[in-house]
PDB file of N, CA and C in Angstrom:
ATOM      1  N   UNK A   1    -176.552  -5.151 -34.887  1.00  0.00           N
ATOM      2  CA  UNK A   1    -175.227  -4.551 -34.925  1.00  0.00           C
ATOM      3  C   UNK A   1    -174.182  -5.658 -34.844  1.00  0.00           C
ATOM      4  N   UNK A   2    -172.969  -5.975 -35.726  1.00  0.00           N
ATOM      5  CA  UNK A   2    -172.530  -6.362 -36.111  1.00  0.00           C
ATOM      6  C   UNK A   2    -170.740  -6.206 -34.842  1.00  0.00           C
ATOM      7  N   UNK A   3    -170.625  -6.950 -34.187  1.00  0.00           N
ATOM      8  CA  UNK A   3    -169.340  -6.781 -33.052  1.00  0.00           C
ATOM      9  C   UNK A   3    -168.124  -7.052 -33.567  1.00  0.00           C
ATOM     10  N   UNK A   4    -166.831  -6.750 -33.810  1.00  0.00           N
ATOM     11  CA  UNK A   4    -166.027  -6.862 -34.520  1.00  0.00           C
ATOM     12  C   UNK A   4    -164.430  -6.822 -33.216  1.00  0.00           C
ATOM     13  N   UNK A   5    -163.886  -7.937 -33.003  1.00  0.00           N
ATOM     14  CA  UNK A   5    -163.030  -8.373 -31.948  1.00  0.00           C
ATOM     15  C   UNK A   5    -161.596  -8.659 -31.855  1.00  0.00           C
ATOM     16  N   UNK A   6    -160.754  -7.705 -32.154  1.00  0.00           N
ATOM     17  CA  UNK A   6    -159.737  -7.895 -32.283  1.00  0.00           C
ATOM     18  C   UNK A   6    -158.654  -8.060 -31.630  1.00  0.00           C
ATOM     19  N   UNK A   7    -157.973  -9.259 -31.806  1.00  0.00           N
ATOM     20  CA  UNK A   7    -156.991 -10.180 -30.555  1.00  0.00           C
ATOM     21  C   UNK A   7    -155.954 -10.299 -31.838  1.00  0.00           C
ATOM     22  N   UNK A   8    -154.705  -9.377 -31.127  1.00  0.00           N
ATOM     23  CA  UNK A   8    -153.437  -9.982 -31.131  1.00  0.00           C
ATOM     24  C   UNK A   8    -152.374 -10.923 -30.811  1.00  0.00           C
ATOM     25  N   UNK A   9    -152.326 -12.402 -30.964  1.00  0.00           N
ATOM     26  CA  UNK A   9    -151.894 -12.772 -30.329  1.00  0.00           C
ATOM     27  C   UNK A   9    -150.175 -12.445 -29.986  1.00  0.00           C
ATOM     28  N   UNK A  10    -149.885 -12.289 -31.323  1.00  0.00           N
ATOM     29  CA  UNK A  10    -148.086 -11.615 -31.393  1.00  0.00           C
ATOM     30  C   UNK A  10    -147.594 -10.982 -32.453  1.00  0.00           C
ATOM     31  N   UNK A  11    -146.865 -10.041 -31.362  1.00  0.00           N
ATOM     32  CA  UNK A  11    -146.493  -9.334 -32.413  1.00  0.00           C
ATOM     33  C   UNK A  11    -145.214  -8.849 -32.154  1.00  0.00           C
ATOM     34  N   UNK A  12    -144.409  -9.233 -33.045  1.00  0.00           N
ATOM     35  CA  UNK A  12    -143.133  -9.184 -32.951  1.00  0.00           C
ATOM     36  C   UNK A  12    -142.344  -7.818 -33.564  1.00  0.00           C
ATOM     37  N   UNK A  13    -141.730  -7.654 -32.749  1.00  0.00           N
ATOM     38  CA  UNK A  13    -140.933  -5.894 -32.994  1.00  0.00           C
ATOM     39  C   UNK A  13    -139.442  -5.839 -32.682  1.00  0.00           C
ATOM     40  N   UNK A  14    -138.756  -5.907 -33.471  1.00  0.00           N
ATOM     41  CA  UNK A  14    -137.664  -6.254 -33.473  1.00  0.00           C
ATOM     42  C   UNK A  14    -136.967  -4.651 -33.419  1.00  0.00           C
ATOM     43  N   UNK A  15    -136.135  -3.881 -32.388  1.00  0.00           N
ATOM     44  CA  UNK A  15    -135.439  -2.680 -32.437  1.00  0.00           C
ATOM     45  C   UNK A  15    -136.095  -1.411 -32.034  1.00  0.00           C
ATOM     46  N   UNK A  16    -137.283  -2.316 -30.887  1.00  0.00           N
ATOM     47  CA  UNK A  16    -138.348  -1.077 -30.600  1.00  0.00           C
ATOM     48  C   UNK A  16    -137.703  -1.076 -29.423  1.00  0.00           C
ATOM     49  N   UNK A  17    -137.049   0.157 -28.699  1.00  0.00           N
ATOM     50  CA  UNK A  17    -137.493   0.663 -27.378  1.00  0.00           C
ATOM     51  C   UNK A  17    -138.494   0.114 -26.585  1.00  0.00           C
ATOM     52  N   UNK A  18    -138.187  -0.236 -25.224  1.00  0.00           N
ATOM     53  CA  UNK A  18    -139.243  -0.722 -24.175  1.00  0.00           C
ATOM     54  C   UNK A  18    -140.097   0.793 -23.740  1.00  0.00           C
ATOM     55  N   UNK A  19    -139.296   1.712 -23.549  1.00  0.00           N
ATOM     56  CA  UNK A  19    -140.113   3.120 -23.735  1.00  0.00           C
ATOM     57  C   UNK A  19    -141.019   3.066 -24.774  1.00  0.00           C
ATOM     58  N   UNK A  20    -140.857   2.746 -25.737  1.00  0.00           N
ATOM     59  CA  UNK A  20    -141.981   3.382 -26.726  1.00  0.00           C
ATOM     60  C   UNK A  20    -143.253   2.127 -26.849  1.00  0.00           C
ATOM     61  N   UNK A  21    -143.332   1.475 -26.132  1.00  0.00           N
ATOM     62  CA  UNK A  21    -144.346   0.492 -25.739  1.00  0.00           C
ATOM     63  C   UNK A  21    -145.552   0.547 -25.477  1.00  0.00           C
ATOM     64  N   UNK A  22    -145.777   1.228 -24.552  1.00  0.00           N
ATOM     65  CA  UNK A  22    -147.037   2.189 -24.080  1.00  0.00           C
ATOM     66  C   UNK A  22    -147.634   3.607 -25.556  1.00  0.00           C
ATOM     67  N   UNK A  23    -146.560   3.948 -25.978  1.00  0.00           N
ATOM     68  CA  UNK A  23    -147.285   5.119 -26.938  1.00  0.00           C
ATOM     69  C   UNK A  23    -147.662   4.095 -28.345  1.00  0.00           C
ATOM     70  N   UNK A  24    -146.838   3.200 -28.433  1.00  0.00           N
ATOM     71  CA  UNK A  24    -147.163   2.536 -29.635  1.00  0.00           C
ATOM     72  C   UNK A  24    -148.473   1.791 -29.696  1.00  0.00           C
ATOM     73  N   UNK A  25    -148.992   0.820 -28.555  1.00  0.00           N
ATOM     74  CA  UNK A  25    -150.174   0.255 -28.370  1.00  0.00           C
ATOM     75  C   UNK A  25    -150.984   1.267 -28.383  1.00  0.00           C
ATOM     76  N   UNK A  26    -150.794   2.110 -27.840  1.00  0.00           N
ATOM     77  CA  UNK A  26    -151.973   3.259 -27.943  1.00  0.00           C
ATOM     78  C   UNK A  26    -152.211   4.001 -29.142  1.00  0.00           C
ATOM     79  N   UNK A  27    -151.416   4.098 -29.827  1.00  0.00           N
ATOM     80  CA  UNK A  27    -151.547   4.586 -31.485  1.00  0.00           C
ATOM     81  C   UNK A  27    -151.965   3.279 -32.208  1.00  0.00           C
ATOM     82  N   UNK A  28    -151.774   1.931 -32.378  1.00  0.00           N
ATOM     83  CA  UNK A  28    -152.271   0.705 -32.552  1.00  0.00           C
ATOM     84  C   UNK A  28    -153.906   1.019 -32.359  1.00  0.00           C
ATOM     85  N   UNK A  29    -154.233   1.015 -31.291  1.00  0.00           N
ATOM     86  CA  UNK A  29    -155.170   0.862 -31.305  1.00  0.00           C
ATOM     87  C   UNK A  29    -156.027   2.233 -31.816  1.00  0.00           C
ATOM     88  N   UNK A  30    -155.580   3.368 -31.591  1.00  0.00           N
ATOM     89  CA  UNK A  30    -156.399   4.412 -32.220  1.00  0.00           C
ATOM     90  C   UNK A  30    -156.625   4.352 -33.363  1.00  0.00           C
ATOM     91  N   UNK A  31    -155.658   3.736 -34.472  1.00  0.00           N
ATOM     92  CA  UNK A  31    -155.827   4.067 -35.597  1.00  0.00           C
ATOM     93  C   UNK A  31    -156.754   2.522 -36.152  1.00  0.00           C
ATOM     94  N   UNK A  32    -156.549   1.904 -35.355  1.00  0.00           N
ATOM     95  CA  UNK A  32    -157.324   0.254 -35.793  1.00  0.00           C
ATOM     96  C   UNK A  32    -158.592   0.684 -35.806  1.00  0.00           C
ATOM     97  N   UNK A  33    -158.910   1.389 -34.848  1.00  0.00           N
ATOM     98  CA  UNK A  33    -160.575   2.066 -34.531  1.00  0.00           C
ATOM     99  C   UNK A  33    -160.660   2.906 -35.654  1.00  0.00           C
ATOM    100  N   UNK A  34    -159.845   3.958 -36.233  1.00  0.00           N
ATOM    101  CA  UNK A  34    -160.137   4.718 -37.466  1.00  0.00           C
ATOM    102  C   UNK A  34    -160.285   4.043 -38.654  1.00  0.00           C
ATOM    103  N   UNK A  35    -159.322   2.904 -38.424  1.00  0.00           N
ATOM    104  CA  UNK A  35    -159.380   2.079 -39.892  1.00  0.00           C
ATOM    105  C   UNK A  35    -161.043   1.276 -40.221  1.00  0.00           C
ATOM    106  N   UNK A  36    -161.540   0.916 -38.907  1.00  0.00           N
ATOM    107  CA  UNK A  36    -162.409   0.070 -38.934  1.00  0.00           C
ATOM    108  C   UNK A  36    -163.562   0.642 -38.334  1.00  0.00           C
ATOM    109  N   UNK A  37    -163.634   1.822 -38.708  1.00  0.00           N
ATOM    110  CA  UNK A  37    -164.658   2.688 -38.520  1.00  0.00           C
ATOM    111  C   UNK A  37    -165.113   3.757 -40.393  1.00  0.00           C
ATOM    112  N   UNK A  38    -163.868   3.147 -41.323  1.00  0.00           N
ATOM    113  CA  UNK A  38    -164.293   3.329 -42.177  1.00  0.00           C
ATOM    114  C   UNK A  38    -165.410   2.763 -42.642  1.00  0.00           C
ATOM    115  N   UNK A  39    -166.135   3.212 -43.927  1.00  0.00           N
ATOM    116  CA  UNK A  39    -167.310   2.461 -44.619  1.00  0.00           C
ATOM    117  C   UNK A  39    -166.626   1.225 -45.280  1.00  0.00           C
ATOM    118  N   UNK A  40    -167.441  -0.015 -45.209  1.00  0.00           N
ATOM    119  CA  UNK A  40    -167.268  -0.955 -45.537  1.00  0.00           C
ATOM    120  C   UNK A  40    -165.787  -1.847 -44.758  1.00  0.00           C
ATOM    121  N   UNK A  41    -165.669  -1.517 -43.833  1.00  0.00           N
ATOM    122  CA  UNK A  41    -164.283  -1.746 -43.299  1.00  0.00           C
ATOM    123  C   UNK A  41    -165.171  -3.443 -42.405  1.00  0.00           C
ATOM    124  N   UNK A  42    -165.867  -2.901 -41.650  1.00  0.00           N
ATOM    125  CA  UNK A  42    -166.867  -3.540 -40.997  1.00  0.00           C
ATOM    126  C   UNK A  42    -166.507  -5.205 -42.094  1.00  0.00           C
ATOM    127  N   UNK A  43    -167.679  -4.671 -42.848  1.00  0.00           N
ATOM    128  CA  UNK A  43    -167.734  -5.871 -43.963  1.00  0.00           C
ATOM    129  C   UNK A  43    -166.494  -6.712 -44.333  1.00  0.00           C
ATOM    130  N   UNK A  44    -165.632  -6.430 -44.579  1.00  0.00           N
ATOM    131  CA  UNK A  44    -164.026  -7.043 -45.236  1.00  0.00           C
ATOM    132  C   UNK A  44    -163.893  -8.028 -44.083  1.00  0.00           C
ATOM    133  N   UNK A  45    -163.565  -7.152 -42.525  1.00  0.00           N
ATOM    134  CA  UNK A  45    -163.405  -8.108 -41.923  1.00  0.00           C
ATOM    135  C   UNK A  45    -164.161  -9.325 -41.750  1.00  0.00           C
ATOM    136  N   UNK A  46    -165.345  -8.817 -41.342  1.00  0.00           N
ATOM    137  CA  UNK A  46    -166.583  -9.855 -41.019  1.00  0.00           C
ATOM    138  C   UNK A  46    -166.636 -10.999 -42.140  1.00  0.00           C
ATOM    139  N   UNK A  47    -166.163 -10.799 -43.311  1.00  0.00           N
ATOM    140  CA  UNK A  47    -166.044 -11.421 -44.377  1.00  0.00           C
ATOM    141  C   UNK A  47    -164.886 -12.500 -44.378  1.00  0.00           C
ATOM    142  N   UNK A  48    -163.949 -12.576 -43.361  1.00  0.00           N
ATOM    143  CA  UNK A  48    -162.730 -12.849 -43.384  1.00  0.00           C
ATOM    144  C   UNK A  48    -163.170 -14.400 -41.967  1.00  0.00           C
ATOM    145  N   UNK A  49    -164.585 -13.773 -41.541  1.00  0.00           N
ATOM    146  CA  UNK A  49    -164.574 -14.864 -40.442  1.00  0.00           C
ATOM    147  C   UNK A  49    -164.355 -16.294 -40.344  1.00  0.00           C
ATOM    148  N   UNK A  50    -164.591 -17.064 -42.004  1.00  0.00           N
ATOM    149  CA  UNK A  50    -164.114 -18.278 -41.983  1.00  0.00           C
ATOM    150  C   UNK A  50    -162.721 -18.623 -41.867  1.00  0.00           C
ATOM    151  N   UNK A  51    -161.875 -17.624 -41.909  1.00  0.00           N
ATOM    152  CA  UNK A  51    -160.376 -18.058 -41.472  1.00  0.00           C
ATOM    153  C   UNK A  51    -160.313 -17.546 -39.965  1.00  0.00           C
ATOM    154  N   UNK A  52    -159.421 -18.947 -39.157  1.00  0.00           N
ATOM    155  CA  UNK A  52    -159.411 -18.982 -38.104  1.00  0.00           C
ATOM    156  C   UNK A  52    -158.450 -17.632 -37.508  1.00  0.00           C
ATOM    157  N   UNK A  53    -157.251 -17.488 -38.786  1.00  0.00           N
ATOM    158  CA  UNK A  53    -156.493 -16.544 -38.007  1.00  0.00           C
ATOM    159  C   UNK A  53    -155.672 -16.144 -39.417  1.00  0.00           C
ATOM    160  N   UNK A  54    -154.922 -14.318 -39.476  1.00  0.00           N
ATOM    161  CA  UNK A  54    -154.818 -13.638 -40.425  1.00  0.00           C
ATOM    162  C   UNK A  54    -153.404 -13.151 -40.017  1.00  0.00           C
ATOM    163  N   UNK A  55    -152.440 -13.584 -40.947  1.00  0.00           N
ATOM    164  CA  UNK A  55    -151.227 -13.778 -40.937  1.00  0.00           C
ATOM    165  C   UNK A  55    -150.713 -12.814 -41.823  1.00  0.00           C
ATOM    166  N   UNK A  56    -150.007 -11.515 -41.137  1.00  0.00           N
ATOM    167  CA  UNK A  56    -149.867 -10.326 -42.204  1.00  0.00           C
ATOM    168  C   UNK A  56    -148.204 -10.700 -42.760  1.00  0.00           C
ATOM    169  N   UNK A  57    -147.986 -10.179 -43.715  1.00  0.00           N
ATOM    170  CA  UNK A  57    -146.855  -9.719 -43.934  1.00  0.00           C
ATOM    171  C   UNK A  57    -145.951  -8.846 -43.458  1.00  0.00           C
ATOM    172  N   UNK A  58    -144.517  -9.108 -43.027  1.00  0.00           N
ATOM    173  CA  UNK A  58    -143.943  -8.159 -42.543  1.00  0.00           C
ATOM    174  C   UNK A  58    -143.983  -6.887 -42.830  1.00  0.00           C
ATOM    175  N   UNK A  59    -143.874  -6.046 -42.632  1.00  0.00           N
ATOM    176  CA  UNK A  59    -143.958  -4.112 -42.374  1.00  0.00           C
ATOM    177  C   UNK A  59    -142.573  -4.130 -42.138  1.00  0.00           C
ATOM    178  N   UNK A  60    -142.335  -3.783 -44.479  1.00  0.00           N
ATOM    179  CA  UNK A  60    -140.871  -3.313 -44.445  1.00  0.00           C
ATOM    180  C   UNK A  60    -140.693  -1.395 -44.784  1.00  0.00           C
ATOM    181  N   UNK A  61    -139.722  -1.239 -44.180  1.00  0.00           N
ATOM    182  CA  UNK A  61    -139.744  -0.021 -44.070  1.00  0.00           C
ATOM    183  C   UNK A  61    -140.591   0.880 -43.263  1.00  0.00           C
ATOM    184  N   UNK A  62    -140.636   0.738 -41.898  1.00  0.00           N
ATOM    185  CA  UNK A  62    -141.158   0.843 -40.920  1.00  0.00           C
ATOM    186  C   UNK A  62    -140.438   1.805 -39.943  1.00  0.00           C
ATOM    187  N   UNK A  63    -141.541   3.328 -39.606  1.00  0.00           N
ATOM    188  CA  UNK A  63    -140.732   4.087 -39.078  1.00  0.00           C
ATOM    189  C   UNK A  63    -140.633   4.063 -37.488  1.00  0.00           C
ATOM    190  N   UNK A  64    -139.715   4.395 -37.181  1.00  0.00           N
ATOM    191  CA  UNK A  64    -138.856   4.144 -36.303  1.00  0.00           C
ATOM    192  C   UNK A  64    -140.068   4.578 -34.698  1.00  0.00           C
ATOM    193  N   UNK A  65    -140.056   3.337 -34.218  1.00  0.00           N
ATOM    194  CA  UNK A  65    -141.130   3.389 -32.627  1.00  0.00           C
ATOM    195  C   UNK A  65    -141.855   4.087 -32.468  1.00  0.00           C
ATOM    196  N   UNK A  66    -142.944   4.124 -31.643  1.00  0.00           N
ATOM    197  CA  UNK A  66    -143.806   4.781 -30.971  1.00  0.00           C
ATOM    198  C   UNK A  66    -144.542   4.895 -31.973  1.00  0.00           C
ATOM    199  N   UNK A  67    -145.587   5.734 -31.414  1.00  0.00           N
ATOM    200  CA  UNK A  67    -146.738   6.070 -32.340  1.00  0.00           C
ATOM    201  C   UNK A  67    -146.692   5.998 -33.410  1.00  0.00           C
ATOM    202  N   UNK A  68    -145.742   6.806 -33.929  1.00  0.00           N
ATOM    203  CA  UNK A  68    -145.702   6.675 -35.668  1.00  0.00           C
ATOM    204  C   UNK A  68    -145.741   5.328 -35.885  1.00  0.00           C
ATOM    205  N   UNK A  69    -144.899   4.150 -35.465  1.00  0.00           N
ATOM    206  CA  UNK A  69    -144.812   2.896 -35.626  1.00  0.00           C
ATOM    207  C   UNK A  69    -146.208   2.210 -35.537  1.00  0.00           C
ATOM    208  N   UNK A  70    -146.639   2.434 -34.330  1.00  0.00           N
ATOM    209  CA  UNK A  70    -147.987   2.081 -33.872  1.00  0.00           C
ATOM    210  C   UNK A  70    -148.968   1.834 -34.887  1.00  0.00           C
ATOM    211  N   UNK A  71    -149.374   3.026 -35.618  1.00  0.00           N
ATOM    212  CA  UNK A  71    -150.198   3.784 -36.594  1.00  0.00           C
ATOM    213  C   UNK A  71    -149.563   3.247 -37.750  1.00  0.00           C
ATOM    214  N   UNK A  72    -148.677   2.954 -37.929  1.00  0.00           N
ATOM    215  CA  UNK A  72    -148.078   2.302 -39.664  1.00  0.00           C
ATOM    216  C   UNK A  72    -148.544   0.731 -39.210  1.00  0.00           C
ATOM    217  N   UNK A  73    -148.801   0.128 -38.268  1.00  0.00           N
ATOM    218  CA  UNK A  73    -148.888  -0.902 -37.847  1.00  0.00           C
ATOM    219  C   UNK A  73    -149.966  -1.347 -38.258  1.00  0.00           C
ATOM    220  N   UNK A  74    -151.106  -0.591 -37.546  1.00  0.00           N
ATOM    221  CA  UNK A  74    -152.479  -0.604 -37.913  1.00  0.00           C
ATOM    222  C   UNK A  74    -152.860  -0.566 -39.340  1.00  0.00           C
ATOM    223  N   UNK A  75    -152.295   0.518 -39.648  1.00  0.00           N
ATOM    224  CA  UNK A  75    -152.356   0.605 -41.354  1.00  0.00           C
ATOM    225  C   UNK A  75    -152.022  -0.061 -41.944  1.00  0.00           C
ATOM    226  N   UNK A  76    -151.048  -1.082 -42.165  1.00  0.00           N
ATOM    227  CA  UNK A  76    -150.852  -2.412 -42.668  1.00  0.00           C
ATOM    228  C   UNK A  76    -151.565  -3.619 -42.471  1.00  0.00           C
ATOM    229  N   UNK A  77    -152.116  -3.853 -41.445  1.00  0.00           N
ATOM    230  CA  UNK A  77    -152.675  -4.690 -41.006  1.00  0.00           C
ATOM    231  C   UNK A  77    -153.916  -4.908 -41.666  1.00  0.00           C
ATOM    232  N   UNK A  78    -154.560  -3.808 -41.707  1.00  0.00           N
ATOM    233  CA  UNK A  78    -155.968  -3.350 -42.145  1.00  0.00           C
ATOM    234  C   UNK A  78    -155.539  -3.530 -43.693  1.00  0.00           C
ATOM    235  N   UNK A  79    -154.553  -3.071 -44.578  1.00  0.00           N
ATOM    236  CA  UNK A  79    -154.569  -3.263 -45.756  1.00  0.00           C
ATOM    237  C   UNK A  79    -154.088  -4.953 -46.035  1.00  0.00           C
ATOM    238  N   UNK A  80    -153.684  -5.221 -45.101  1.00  0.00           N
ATOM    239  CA  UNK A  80    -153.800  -6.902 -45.546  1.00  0.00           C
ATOM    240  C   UNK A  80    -154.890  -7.468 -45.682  1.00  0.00           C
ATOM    241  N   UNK A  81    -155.931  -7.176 -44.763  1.00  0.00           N
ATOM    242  CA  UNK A  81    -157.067  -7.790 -44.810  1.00  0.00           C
ATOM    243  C   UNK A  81    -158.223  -7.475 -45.691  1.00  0.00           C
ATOM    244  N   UNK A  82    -157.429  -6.683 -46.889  1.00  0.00           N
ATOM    245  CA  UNK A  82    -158.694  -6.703 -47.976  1.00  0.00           C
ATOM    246  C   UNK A  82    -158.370  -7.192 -49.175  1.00  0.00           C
TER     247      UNK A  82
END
């Protein structure tokens, strides 16, 4: 079985509420687990292991904090990396 480890080191959020902090990491991470619980999701990353570190593109048009934010977060992220 194949372990798959994901470390943020930063992440920058420019116009987020300190309230919506807590719901946003937590939608972050729910949906990172959905993304990478798809088929072949596994693979892309694991595939990606010779680079030390994966530098997304900004997330323009990005809805406004919390969860929803969270979850568009993840979802970008994951589509960078294929």
């Amino acid at each position: 079985m194949t372990r798959l480890v994901v470390h943020i080191d930063r992440l920058v959020l420019h116009g987020v509420a300190p309230s919506d902090r807590a719901a946003l990491a937590r939608a972050l991470q729910q949906e990172l687990q959905q993304q990478l619980a798809e088929p072949g999701a596994l693979q892309r990353w694991t595939a990606l292991d010779s680079r030390p570190r994966l530098q997304v593109a900004p997330l323009r048009d990005a809805p406004p904090g919390g969860a929803a934010l969270g979850a568009a977060l993840a979802r970008h992220l994951c589509a960078e990396a294929k």
